[in-house]
Protein backbone atom coordinates (compact mmCIF):
# COMPACT_ATOMS: atom_id res chain seq x y z
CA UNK A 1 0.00 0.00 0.00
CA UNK A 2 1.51 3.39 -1.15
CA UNK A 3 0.81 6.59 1.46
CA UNK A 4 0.96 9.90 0.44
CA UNK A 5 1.11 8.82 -3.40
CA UNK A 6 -1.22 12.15 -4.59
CA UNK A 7 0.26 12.08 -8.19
CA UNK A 8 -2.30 11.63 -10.72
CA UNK A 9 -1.84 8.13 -12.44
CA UNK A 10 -2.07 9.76 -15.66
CA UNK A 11 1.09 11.96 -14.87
CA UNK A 12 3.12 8.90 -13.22
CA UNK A 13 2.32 7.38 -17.39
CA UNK A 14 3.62 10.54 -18.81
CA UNK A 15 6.71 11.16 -16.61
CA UNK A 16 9.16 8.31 -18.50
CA UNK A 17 7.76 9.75 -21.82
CA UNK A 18 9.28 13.15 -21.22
CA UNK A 19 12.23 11.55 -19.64
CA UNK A 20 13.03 9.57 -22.86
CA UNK A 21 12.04 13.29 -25.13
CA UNK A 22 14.61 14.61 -23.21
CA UNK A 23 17.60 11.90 -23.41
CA UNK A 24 16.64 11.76 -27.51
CA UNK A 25 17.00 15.64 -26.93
CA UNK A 26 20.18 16.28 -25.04
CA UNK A 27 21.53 13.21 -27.39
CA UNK A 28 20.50 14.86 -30.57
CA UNK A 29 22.46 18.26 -29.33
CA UNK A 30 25.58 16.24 -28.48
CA UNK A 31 25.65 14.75 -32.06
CA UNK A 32 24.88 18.00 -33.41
CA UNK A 33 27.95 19.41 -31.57
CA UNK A 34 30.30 17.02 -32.30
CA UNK A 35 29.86 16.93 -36.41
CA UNK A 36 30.13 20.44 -36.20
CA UNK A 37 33.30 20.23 -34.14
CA UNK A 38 34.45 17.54 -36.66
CA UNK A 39 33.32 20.17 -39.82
CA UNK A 40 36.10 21.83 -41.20
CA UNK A 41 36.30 25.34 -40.47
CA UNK A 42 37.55 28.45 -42.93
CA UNK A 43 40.68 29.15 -40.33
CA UNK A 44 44.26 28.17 -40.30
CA UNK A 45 45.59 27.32 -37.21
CA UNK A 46 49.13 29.15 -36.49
CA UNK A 47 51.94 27.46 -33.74
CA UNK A 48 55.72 27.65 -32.93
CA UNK A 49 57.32 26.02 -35.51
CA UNK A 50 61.19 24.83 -35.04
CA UNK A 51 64.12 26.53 -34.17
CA UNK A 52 67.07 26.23 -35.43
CA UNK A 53 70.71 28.03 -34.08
CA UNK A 54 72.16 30.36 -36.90
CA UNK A 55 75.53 29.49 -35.39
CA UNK A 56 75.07 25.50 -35.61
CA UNK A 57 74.29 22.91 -38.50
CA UNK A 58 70.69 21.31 -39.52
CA UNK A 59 70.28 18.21 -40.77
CA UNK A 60 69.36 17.26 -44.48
CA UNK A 61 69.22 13.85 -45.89
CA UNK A 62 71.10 12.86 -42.73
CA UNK A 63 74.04 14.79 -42.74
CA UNK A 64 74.74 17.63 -40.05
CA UNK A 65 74.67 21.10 -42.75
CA UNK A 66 75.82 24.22 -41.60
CA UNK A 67 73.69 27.21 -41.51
CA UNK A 68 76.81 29.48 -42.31
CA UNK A 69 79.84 29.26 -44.26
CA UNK A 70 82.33 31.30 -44.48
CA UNK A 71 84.67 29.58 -46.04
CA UNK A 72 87.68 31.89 -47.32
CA UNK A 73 87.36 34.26 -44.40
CA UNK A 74 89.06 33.61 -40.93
CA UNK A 75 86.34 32.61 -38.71
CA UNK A 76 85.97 32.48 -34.66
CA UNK A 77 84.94 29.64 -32.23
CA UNK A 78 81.28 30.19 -31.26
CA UNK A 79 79.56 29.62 -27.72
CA UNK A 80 75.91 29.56 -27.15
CA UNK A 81 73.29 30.39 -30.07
CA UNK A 82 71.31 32.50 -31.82
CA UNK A 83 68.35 30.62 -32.74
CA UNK A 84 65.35 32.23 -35.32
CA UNK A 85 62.32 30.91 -34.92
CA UNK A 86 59.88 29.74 -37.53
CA UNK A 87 55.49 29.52 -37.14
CA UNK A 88 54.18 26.15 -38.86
CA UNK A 89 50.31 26.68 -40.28
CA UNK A 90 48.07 23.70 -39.36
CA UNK A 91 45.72 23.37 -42.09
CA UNK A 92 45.62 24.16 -46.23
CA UNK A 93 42.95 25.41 -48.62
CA UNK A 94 41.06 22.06 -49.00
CA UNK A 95 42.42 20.61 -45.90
CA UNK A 96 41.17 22.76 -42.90
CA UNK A 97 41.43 22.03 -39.05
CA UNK A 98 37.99 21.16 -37.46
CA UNK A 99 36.02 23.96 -35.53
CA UNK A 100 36.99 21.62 -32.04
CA UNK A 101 40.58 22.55 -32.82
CA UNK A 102 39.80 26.48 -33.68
CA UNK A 103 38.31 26.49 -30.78
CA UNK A 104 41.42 24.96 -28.50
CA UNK A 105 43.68 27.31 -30.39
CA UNK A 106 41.74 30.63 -29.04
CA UNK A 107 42.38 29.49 -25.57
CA UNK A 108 46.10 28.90 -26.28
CA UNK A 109 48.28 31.59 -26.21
CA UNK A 110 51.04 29.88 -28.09
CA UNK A 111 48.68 29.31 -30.91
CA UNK A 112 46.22 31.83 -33.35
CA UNK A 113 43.36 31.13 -35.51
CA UNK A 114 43.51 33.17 -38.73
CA UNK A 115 40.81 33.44 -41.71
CA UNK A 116 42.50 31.05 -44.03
CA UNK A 117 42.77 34.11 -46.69
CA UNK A 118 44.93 35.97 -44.77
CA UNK A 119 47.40 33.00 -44.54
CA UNK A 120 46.55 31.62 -48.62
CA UNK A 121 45.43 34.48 -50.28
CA UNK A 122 42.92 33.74 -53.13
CA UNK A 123 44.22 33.35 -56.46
CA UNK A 124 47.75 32.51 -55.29
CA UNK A 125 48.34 28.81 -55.55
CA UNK A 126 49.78 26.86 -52.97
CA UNK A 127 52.88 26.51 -55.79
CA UNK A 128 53.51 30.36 -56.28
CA UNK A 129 53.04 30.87 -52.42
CA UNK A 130 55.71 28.35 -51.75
CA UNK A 131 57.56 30.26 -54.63
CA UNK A 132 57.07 33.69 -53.12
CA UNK A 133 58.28 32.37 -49.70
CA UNK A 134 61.51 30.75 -50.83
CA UNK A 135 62.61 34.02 -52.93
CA UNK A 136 61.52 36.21 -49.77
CA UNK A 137 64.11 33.90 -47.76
CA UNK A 138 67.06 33.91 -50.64
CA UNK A 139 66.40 37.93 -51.15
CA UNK A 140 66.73 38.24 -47.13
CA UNK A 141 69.68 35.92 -46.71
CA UNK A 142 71.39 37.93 -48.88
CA UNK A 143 70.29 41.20 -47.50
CA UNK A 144 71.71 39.57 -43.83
CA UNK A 145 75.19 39.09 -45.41
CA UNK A 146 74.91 42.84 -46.76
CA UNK A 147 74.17 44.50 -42.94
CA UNK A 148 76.86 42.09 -41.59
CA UNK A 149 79.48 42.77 -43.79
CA UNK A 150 78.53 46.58 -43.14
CA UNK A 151 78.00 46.34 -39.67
CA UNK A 152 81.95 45.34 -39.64
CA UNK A 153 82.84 47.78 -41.71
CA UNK A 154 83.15 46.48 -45.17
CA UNK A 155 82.83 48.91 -48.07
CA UNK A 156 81.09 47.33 -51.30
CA UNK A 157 78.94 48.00 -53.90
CA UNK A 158 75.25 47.91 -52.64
CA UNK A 159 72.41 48.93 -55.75
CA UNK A 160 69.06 49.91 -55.33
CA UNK A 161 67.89 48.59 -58.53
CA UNK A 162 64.57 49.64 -60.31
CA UNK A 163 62.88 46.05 -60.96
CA UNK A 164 59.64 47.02 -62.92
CA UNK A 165 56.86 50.52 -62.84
CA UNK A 166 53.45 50.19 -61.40
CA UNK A 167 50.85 50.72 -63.78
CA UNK A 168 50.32 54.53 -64.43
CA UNK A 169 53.64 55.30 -62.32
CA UNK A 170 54.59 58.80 -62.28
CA UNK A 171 57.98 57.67 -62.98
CA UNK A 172 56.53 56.35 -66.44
CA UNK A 173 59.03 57.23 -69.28
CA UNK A 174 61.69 58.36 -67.15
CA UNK A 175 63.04 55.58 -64.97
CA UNK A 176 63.78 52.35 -66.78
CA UNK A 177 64.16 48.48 -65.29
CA UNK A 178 67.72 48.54 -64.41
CA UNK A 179 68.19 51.74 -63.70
CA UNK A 180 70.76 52.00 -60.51
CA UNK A 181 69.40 54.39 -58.22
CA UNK A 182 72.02 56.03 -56.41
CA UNK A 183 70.82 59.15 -54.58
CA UNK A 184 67.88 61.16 -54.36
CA UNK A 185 67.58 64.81 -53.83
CA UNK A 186 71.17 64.20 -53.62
CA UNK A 187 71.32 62.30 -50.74
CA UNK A 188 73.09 58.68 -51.50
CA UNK A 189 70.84 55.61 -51.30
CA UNK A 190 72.15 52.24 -50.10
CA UNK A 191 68.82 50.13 -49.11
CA UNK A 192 65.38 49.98 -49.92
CA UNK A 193 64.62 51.57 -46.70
CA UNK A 194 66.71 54.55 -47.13
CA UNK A 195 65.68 55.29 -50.89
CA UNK A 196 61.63 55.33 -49.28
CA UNK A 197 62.57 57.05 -46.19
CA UNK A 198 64.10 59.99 -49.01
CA UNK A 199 60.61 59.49 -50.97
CA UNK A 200 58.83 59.92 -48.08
CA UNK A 201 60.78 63.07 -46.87
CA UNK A 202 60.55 64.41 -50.22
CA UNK A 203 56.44 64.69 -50.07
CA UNK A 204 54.73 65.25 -53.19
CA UNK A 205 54.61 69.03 -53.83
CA UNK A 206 57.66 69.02 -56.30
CA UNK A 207 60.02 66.84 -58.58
CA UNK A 208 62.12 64.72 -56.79
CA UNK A 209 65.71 64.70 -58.44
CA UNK A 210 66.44 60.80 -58.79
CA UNK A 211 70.24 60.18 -59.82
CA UNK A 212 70.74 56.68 -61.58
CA UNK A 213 73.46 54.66 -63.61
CA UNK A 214 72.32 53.59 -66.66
CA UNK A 215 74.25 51.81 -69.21
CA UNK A 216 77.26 53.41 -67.44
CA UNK A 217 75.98 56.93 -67.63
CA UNK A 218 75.24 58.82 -64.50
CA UNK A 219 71.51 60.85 -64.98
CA UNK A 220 69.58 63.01 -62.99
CA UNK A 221 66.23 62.67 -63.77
CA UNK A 222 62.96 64.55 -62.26
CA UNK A 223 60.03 62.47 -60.77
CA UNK A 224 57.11 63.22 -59.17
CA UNK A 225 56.42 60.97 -55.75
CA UNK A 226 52.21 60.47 -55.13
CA UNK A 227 50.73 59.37 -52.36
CA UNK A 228 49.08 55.54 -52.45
CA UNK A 229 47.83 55.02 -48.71
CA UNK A 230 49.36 56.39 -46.48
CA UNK A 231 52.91 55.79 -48.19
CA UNK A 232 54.76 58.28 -50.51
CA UNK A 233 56.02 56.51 -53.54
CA UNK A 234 57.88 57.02 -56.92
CA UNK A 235 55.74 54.03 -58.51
CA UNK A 236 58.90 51.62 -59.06
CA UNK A 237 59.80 47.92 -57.71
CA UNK A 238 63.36 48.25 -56.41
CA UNK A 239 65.03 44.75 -55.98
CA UNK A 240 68.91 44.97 -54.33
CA UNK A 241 72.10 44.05 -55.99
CA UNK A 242 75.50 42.90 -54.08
CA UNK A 243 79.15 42.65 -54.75
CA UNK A 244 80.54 41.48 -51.45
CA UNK A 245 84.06 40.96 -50.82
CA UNK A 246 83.50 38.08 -48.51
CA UNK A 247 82.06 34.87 -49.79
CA UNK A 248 79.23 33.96 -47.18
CA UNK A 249 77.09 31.08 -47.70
CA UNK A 250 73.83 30.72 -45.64
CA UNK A 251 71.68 27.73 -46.52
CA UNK A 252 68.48 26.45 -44.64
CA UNK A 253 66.06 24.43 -46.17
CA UNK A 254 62.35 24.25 -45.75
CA UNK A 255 61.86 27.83 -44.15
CA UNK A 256 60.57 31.01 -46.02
CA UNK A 257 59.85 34.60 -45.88
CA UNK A 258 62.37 37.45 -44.64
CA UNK A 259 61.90 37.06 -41.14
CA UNK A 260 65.29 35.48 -40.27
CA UNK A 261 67.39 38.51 -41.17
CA UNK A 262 68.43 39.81 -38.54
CA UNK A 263 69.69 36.33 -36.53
CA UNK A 264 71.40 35.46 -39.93
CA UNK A 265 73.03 38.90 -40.04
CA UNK A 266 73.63 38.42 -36.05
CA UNK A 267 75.29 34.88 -36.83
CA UNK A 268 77.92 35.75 -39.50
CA UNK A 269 79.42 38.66 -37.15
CA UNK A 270 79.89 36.53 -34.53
CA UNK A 271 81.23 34.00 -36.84
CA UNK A 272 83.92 37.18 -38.29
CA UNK A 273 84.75 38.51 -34.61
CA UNK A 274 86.95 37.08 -31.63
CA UNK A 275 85.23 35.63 -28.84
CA UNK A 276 82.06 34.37 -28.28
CA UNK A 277 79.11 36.87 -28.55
CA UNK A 278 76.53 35.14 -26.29
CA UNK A 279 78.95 33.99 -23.88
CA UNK A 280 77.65 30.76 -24.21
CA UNK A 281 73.63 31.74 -23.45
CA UNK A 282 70.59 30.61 -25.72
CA UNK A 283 69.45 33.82 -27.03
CA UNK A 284 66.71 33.72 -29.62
CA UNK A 285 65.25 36.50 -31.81
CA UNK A 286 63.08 37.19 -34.99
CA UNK A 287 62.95 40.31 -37.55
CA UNK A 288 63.53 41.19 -41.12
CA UNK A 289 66.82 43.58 -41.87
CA UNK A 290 68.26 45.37 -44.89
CA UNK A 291 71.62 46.43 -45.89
CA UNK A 292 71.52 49.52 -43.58
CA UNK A 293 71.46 46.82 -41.08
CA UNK A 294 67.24 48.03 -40.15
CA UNK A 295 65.52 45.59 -38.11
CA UNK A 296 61.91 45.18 -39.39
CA UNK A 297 58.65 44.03 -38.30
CA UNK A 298 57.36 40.31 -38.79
CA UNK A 299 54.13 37.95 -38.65
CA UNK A 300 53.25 35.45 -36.18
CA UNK A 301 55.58 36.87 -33.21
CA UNK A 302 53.89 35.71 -30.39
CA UNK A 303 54.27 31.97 -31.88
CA UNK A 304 57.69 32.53 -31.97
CA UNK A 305 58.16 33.93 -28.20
CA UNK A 306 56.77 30.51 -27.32
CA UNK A 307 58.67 28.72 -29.58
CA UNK A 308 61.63 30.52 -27.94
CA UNK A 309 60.75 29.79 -24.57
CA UNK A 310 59.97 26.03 -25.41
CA UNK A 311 63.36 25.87 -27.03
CA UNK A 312 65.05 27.10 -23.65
CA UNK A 313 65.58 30.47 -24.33
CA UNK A 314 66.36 33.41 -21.45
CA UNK A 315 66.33 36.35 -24.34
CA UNK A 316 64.58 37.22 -27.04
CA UNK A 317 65.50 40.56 -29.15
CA UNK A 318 62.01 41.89 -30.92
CA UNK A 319 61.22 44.30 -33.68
CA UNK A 320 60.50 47.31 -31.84
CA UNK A 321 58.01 48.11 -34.37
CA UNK A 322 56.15 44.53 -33.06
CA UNK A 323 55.94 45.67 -29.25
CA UNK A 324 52.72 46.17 -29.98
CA UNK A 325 51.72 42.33 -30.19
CA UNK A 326 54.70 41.44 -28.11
CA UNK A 327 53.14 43.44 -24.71
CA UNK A 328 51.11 41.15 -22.79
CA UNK A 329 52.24 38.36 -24.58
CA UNK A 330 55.75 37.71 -23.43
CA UNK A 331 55.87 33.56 -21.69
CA UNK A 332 57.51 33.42 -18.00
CA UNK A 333 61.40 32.87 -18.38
CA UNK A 334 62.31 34.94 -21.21
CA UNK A 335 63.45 38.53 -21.21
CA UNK A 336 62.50 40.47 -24.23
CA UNK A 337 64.27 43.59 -25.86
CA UNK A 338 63.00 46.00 -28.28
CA UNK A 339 65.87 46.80 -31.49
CA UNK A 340 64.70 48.62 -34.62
CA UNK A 341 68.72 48.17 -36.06
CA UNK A 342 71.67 45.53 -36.23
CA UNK A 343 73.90 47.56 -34.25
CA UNK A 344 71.21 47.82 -30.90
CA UNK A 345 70.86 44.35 -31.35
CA UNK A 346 74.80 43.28 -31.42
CA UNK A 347 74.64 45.57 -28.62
CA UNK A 348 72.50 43.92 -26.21
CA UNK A 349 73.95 40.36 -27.03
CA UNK A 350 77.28 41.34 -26.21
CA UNK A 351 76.21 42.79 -23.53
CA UNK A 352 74.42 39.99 -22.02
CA UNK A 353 77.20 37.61 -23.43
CA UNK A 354 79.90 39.84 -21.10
CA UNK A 355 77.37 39.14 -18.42
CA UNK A 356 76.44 42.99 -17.85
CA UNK A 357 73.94 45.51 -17.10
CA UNK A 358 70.84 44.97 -19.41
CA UNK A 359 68.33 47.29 -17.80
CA UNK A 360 69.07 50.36 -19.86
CA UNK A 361 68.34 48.39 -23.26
CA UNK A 362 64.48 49.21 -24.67
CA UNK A 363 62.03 46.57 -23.96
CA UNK A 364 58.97 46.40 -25.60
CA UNK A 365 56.78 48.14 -22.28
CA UNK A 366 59.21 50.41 -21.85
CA UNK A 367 59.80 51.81 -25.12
């Protein structure tokens, strides 16, 4: 005999009914979840990829390779390194990552989701990409060797070379591809960096006076800069051209884009200079350069800090025009420091090599 049962028997028949709604339900969600977990998603996921010591070898096929030669040159022992860091993409056009792993990569701060265009951009084949890197890491290699060499004071030929015209280019029928620009407004041009910092001082009010070389013949020749953006420009491709004295050989393989300048360019002095310019610690560091020996920004620089860190890393020299994304996101255990040139960042390796005072050098929160 049941006491106190004042449930209607109607509602005791109905209760397992809504039960088993409600288990079909909460089941039906689940498996709705998971496929769209599983469904790829239109992001690329970006994470540190590896590291490799601009003073030491890599391996190919086997064989220990390494990163720079100098073969003709007399070269010093080395202590420590000075490791670049690389970002690997997980996913392709065709072959993206589920959203389940999008959505573990937003709460990772070693990793970032990007909008696969931004990492593939349409039109450009996975071929010509590949391409574009590769040239990007030959044209910066070489520009590495050029701020070295410089840095230790070796004079050689360095051209700012006009490569093609933009369509409707103001310097239309007056520069020419191959044209060797050496000064404007009279002021000699070395870099790519220095011939737009001239453009851009220039303005667009009047003529600029561009001096070339062409076929031998020194010209000066009037052009007009405009304005595209916020940049001041003569509407030329400039591509650089070396003559170095030194025979340098830098070979990685497998890596692209410019970003691994600056360590390269970082690598070969120690390589040229007595005594060990780490002093035997792991620094690590990212950043294009040019020939003037001007540390430039990069992509995916929070990656790297990781990768830096994960690689055992106490320092890590910065673009100071990235302090932007570095601030906030520096791991525990590594120091960061903020160089926009060659020079500041030999600087504050030797410095911590000698084992001195680092606390004057920029970081990226204090400027």
């Amino acid at each position: 005999m049941a006491l106190f049962d004042d449930e209607p028997q109607h509602a005791r028949r109905s209760r397992p009914l809504r039960e088993r709604i409600g288990w079909i339900a909460l089941g039906t969600s689940i498996g709705i979840a998971l496929l769209f977990a599983l469904l790829p998603s239109p992001y690329v996921i970006e994470q540190p990829g590896p590291v490799f010591d601009t003073l030491g070898t890599f391996d190919r096929d086997g064989e220990q390779v390494p990163l720079i030669e100098i073969p003709d040159e007399t070269t010093y022992p080395t202590d420590g390194t000075l490791d670049l860091l690389t970002v690997s993409a997980v996913g392709s056009p065709g072959a993206t990552p589920g959203w389940l792993d999008v959505l573990a990569a937003w709460f990772d701060p070693s990793r970032a989701a990007l909008p696969i265009e931004v990492v593939y951009p349409p039109g450009l084949s996975e071929q010509d990409r590949n391409a574009e890197n590769t040239a990007q890491m030959v044209d910066s290699q070489q520009d590495a060797i050029a701020a070295a060499l410089v840095e230790l004071g070796y004079d050689f030929p360095r051209d700012v070379v006009v490569a093609g015209l933009a369509d409707r280019s103001p310097a239309e029928g007056v520069l020419q591809e191959g044209d060797v620009i050496t000064a404007l407004d009279g002021t000699e041009v070395h870099a790519v960096q220095e011939l737009r910092d001239a453009v851009a001082e220039h303005g667009t009010d009047s003529p600029a006076v561009v001096t070339v070389v062409r076929d031998g013949t020194t010209l000066d020749l009037e052009v007009t800069p405009v304005k595209t953006g916020d940049a001041v420009v003569l509407g030329i491709g400039v591509r650089m051209e070396y003559d170095f004295p030194v025979d340098v050989t830098i070979q990685l393989d497998d890596v692209g884009g410019p970003s691994a300048g600056m360590m390269f360019a970082l690598g070969i002095v120690d390589k040229l200079t007595p005594d060990a310019m780490t002093g035997g610690e792991r620094v690590a560091g990212t950043g294009t350069i040019d020939s003037a020996g001007n540390v430039g920004a990069i992509g995916g620089i929070r990656q790297k800090l990781f990768g830096a860190r994960d690689a055992g890393a106490d320092w890590f020299l910065a673009p100071e025009s990235n302090c932007d994304d570095v601030a906030g996101n520096v791991p525990d255990g590594i120091e960061v420091f903020a160089v926009s040139t060659l020079d500041e960042a030999r600087d504050v390796v030797e410095t911590i090599g000698d084992g001195g005072d680092t606390s004057d050098f920029a970081t990226c929160e204090t400027g």
